[in-house]
N, C-alpha and C. Protein backbone atom coordinates (compact mmCIF):
# COMPACT_ATOMS: atom_id res chain seq x y z
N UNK A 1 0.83 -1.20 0.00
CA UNK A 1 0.00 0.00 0.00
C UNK A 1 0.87 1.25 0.00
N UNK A 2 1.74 1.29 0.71
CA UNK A 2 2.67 2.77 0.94
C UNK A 2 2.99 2.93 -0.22
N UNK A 3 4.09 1.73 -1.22
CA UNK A 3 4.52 1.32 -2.31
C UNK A 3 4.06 2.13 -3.53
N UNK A 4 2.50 1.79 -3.61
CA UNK A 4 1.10 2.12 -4.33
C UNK A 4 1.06 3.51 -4.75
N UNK A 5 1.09 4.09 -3.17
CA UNK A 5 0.89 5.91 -3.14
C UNK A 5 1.61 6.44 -3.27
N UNK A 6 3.34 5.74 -3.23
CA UNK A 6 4.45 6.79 -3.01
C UNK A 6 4.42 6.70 -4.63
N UNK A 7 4.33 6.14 -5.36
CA UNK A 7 4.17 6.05 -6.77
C UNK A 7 3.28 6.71 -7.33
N UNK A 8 2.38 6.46 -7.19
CA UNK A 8 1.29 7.29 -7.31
C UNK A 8 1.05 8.92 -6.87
N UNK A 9 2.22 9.61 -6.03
CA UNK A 9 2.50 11.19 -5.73
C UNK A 9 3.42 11.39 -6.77
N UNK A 10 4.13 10.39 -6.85
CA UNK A 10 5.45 10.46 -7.56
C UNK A 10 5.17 10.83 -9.25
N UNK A 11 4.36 10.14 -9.65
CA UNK A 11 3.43 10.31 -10.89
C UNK A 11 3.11 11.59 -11.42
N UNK A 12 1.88 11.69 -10.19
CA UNK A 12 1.40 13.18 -10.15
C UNK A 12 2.88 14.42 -10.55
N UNK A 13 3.10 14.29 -9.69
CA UNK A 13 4.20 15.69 -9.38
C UNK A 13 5.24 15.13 -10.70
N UNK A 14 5.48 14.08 -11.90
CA UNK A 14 6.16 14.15 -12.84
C UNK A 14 5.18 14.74 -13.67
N UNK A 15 4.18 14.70 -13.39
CA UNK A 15 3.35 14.99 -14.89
C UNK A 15 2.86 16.79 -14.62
N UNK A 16 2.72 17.29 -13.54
CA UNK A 16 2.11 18.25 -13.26
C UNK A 16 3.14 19.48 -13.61
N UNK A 17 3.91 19.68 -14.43
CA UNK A 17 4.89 20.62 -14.80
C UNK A 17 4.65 20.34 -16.41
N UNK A 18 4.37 19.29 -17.33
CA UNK A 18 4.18 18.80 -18.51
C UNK A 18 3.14 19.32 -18.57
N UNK A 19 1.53 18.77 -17.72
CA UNK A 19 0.49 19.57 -17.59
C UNK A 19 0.54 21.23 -17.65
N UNK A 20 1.13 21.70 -16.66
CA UNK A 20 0.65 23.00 -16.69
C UNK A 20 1.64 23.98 -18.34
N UNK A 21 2.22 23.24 -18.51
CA UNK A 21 3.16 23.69 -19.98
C UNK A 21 1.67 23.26 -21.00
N UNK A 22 1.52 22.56 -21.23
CA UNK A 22 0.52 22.01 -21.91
C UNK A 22 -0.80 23.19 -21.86
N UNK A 23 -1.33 23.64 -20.79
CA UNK A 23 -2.36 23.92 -20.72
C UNK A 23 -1.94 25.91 -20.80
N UNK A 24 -1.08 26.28 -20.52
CA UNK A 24 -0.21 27.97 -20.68
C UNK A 24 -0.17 28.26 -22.09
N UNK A 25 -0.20 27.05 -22.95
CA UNK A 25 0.69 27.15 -24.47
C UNK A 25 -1.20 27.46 -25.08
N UNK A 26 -1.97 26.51 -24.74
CA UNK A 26 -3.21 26.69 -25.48
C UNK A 26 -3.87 27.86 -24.87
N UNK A 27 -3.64 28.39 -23.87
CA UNK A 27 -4.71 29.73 -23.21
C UNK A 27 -4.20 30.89 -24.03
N UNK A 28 -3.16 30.89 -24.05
CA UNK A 28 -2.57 32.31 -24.62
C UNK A 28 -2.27 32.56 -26.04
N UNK A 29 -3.21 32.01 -26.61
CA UNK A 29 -3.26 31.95 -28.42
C UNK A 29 -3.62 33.36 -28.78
N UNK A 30 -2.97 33.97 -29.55
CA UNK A 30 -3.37 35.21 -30.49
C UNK A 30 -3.25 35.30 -31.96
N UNK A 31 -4.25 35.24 -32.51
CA UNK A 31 -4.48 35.67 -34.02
C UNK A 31 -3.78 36.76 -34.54
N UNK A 32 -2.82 36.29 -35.22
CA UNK A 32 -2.24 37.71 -36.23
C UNK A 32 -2.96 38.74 -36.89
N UNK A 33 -2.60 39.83 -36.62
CA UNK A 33 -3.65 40.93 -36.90
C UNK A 33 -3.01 41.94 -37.90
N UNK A 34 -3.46 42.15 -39.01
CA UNK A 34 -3.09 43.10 -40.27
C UNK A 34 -3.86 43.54 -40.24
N UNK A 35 -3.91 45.15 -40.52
CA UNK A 35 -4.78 46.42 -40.63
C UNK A 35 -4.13 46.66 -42.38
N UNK A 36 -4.87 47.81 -43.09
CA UNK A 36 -4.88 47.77 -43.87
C UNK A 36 -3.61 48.84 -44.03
N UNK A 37 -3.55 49.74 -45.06
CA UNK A 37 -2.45 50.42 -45.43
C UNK A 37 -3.25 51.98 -45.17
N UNK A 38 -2.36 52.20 -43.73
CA UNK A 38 -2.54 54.02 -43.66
C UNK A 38 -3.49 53.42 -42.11
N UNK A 39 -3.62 52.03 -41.69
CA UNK A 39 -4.22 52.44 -40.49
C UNK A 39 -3.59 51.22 -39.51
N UNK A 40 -3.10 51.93 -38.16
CA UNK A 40 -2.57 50.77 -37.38
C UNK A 40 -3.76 50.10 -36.12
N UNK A 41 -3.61 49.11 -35.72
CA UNK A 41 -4.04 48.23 -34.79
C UNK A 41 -4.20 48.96 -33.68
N UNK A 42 -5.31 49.68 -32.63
CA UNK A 42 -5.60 49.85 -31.88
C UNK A 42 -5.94 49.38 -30.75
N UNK A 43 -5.25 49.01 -29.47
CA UNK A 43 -5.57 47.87 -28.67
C UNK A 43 -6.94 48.28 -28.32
N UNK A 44 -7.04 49.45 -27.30
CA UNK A 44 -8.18 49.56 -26.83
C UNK A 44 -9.48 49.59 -27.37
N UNK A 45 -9.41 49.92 -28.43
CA UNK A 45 -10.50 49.58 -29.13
C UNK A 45 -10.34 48.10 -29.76
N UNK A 46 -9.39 47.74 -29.93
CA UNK A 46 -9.39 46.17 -30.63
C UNK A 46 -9.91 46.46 -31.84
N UNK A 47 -9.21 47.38 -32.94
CA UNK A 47 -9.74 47.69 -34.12
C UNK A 47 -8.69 48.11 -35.09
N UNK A 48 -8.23 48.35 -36.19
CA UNK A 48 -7.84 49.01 -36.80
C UNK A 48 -8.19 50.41 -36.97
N UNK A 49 -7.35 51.74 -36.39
CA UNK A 49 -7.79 52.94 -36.70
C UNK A 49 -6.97 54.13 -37.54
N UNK A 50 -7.16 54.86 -38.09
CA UNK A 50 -5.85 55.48 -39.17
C UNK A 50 -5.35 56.05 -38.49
N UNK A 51 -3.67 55.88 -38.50
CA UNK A 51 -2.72 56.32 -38.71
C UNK A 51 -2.48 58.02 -38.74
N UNK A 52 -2.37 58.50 -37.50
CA UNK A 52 -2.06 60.13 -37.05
C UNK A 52 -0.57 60.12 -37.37
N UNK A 53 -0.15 60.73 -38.54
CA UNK A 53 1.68 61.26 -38.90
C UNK A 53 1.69 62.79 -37.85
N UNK A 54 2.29 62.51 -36.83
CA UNK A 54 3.14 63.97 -36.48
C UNK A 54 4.65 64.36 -36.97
């Protein structure tokens, strides 16, 4: 029985660093974003807006 569980933590805690790599890589996906010509990517709005030249 001890045998059983110490194996069985032992398991866990190899896989739980593979896991959490695994699961960081798929949450944080972002779509490449091209705006057109004369307007850049606006975060806050999450839009493409034109391009102010100072």
């Amino acid at each position: 029985m001890k045998t059983w569980k110490t194996l069985s933590i032992a398991a866990i805690l190899a896989a739980a660093p593979s896991l959490a790599l695994a699961y960081e890589c798929n949450s944080a996906k972002q779509a490449a974003m091209s705006c057109a010509t004369g307007t850049v990517w606006d975060a806050a709005s999450r839009s493409c807006v034109t391009a102010i030249n100072s």
